[in-house]
Protein backbone atom coordinates (compact mmCIF):
# COMPACT_ATOMS: atom_id res chain seq x y z
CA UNK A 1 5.20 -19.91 -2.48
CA UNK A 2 6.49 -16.78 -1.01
CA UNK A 3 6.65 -13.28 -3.72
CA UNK A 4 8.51 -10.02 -3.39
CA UNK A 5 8.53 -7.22 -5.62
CA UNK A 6 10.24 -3.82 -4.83
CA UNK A 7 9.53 -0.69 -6.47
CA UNK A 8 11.57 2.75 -6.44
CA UNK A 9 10.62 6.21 -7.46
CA UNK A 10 11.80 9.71 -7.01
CA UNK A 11 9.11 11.70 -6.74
CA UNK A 12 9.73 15.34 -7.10
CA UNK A 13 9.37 17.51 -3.43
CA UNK A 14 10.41 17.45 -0.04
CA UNK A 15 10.62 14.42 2.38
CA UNK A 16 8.26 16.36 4.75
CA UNK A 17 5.48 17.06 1.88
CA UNK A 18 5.90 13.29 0.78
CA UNK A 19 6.00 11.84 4.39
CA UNK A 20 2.35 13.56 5.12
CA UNK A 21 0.67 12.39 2.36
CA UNK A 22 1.52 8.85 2.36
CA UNK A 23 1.37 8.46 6.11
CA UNK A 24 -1.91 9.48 6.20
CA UNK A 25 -4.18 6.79 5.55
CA UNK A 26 -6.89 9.29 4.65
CA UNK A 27 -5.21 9.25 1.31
CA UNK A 28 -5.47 5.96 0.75
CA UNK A 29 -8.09 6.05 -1.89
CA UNK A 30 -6.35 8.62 -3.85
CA UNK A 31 -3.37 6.41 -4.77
CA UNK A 32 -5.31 3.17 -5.36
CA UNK A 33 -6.17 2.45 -8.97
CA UNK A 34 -10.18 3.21 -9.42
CA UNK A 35 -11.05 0.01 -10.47
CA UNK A 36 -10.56 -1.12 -7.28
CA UNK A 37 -13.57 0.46 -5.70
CA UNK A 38 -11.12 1.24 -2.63
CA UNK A 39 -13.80 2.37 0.21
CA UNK A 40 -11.92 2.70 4.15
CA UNK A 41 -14.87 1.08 6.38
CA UNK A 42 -13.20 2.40 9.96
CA UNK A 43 -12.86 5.65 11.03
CA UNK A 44 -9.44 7.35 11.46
CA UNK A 45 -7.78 9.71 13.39
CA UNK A 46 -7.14 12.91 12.61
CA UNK A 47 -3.30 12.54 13.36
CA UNK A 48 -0.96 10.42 11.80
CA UNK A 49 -0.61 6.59 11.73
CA UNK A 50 0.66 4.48 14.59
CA UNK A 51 1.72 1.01 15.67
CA UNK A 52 -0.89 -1.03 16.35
CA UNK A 53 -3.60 0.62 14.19
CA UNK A 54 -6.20 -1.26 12.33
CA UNK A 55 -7.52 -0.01 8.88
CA UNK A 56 -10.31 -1.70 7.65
CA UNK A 57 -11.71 -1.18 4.00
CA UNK A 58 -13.23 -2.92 0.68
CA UNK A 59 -11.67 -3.66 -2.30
CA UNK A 60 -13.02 -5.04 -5.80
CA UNK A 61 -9.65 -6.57 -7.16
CA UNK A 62 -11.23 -8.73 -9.66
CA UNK A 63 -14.20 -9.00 -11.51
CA UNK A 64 -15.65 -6.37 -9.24
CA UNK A 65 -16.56 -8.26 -5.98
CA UNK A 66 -16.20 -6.28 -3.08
CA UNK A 67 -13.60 -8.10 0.14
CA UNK A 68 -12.65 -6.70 3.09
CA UNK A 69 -9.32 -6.29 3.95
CA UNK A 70 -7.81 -5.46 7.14
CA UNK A 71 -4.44 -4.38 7.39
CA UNK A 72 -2.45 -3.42 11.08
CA UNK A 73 0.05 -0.44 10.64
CA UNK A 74 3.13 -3.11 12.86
CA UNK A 75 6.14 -0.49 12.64
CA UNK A 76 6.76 3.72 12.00
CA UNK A 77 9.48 5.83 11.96
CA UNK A 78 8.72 9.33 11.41
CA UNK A 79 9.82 10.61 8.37
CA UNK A 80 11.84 7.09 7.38
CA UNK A 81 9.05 4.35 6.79
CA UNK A 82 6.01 2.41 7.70
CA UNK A 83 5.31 -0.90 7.50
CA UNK A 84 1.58 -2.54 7.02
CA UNK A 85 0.85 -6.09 7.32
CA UNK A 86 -2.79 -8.20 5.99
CA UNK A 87 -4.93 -9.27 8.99
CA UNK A 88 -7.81 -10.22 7.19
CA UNK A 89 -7.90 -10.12 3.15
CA UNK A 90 -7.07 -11.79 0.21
CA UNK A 91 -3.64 -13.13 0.81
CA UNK A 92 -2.38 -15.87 3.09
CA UNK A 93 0.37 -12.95 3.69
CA UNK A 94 1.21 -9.51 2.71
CA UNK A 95 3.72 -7.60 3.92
CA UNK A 96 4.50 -4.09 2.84
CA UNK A 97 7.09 -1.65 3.77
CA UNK A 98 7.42 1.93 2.53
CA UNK A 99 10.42 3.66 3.52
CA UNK A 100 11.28 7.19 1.79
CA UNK A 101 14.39 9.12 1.70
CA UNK A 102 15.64 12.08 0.98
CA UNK A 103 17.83 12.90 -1.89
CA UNK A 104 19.21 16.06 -3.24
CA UNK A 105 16.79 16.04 -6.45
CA UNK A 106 13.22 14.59 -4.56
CA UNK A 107 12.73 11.80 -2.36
CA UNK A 108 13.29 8.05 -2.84
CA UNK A 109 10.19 6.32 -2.27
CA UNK A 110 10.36 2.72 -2.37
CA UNK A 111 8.08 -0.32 -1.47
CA UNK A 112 8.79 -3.50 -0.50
CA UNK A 113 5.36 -6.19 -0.68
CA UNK A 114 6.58 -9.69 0.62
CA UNK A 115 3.18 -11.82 -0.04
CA UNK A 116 2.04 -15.22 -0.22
CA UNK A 117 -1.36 -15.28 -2.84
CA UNK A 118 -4.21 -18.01 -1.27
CA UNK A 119 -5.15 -21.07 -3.02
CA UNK A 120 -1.55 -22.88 -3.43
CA UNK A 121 -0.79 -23.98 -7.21
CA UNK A 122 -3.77 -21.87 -8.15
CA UNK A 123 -2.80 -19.02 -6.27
CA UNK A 124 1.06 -19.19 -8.17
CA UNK A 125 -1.09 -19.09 -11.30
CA UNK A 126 -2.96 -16.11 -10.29
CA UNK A 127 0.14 -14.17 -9.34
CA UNK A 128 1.61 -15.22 -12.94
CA UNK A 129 -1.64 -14.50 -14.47
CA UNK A 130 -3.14 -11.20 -12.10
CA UNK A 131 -1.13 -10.14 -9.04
CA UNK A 132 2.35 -9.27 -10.41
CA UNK A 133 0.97 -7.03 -13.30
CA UNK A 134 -1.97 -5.57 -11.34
CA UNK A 135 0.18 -3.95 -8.78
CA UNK A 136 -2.15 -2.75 -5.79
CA UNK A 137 -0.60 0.80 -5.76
CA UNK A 138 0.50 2.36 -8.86
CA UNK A 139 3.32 4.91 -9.33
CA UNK A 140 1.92 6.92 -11.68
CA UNK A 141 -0.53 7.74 -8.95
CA UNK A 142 1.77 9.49 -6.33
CA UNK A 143 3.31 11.47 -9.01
CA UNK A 144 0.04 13.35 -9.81
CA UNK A 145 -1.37 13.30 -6.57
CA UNK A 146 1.03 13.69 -3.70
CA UNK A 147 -0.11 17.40 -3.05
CA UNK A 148 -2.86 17.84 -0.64
């Protein structure tokens, strides 16, 4: 069975400030919850994120037991949104879009994660149970730690 979950924030600065930070996947690990153990395994460029580029990493989601996960940055728009899809990982499909926008008070960041969890009936359990309160990137997060 096919999920979706969309989450908006306005986070306080300018579309420019916001865009840099979360295109860059440098900063990855600084908006993933700790307990994930987040490590990036592939080197990156210096220079933003493209179509077609392949991030690979680790990730502890549950009881601590490190996965890799590969995602492929599929679609950018400079300033407007990104979109990252699962290659290799933990989900028979995950689909996440980020778009941001600019609004007189901040900028509206909002994501979009289309996914499908592995293991059928057992996977539906485990999104009741895990996935859909364990959100992979937390809000809280960005707010604190947009600024470079």
């Amino acid at each position: 069975m096919q999920y979706q979950f969309k989450r908006s924030q306005l986070v306080n600065t300018d579309l420019k400030t916001l865009w840099d930070f979360a295109s860059s996947p440098k900063n990855l690990s600084r908006i993933t919850p700790d307990y994930m153990n987040f490590k990036i395994k592939s080197s990156l460029p210096d220079k933003g994120m493209y179509p077609g580029m392949m991030i690979i990493y680790t990730v502890c989601p549950l009881l601590k037991l490190p996965m890799t996960w590969i995602t492929e940055i599929t679609s950018v728009e400079n300033g407007s949104y990104f979109v990252d899809e699962q290659r290799v990982g933990p989900y028979k499909m995950w689909h996440h879009e980020h778009h941001f926008e600019q609004k007189e008070n901040g900028v509206l960041m909002t994501d979009i994660v289309t996914y499908i969890p592995p293991l059928g009936i057992l996977g539906a359990l485990a999104n009741v149970l895990f996935i859909k309160k364990f959100y992979i990137f937390k809000f809280k997060k960005i707010l604190t730690k947009y600024e470079t």
